[in-house]
Protein backbone atom coordinates (compact mmCIF):
# COMPACT_ATOMS: atom_id res chain seq x y z
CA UNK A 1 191.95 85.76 122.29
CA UNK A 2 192.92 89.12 123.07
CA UNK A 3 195.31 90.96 120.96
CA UNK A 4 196.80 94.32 121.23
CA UNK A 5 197.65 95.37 118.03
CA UNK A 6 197.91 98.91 116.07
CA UNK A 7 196.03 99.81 112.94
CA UNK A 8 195.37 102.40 110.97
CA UNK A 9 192.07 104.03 112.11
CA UNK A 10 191.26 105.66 108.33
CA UNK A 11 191.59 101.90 107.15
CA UNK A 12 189.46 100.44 110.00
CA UNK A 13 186.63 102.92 109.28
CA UNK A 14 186.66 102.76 105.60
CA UNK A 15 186.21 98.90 106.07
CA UNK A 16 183.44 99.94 108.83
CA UNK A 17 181.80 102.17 105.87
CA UNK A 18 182.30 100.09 103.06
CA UNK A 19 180.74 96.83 105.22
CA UNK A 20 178.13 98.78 107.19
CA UNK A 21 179.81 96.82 110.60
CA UNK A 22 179.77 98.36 113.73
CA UNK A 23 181.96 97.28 115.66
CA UNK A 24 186.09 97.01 115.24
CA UNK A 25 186.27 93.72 116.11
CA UNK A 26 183.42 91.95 113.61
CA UNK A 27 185.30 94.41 110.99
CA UNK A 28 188.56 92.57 111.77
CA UNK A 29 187.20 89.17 111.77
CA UNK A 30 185.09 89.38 108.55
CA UNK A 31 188.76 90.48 107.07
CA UNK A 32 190.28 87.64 108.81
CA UNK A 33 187.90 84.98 107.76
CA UNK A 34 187.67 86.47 103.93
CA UNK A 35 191.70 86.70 103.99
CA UNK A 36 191.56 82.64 104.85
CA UNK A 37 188.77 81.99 102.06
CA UNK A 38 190.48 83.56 99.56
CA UNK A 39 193.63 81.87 100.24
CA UNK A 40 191.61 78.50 99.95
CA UNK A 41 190.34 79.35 96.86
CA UNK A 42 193.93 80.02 95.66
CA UNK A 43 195.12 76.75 97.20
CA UNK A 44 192.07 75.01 95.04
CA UNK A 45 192.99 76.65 92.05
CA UNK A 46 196.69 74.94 91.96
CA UNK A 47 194.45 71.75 91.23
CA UNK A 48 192.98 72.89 87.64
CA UNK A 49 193.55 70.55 85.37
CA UNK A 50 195.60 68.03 87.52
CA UNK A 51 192.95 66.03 88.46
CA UNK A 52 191.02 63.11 85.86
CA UNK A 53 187.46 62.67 87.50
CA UNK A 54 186.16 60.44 84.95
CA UNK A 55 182.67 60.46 86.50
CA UNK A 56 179.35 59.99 85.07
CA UNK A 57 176.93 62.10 86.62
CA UNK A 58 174.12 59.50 85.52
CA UNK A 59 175.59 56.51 86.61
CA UNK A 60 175.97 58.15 90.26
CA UNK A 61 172.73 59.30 90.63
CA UNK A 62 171.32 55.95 89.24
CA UNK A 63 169.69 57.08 85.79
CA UNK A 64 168.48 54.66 83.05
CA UNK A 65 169.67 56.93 80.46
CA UNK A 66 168.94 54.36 77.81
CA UNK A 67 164.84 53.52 78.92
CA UNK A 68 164.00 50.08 77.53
């Protein structure tokens, strides 16, 4: 998709610097995509606590954790 859109060049070369990217674009989308990933992460965090898993790790992976 193209986009017009107007940003501030200091900000768009510091990211260029600080990532060693070339190119405006694959500066904008690696902000983009760690933007999304970090809201995700928040999103994840909301479940802390709220969920029982009452797994056993053994019992999945089909240990004899008792040998005969």
């Amino acid at each position: 998709m193209k986009t017009m859109i107007d940003l501030p060049d200091e900000l768009i070369e510091e990211a260029m610097q600080l990532t060693d990217i070339k190119t405006k674009t694959q500066v904008i989308i690696l902000a983009l995509q760690e933007l999304v990933k970090k809201n995700k992460i928040a999103e994840l965090k909301n479940f802390k606590g709220k969920v029982n898993l009452e797994i056993d790790i053994d019992t999945l992976r089909n240990r004899d954790v008792h040998p005969s």
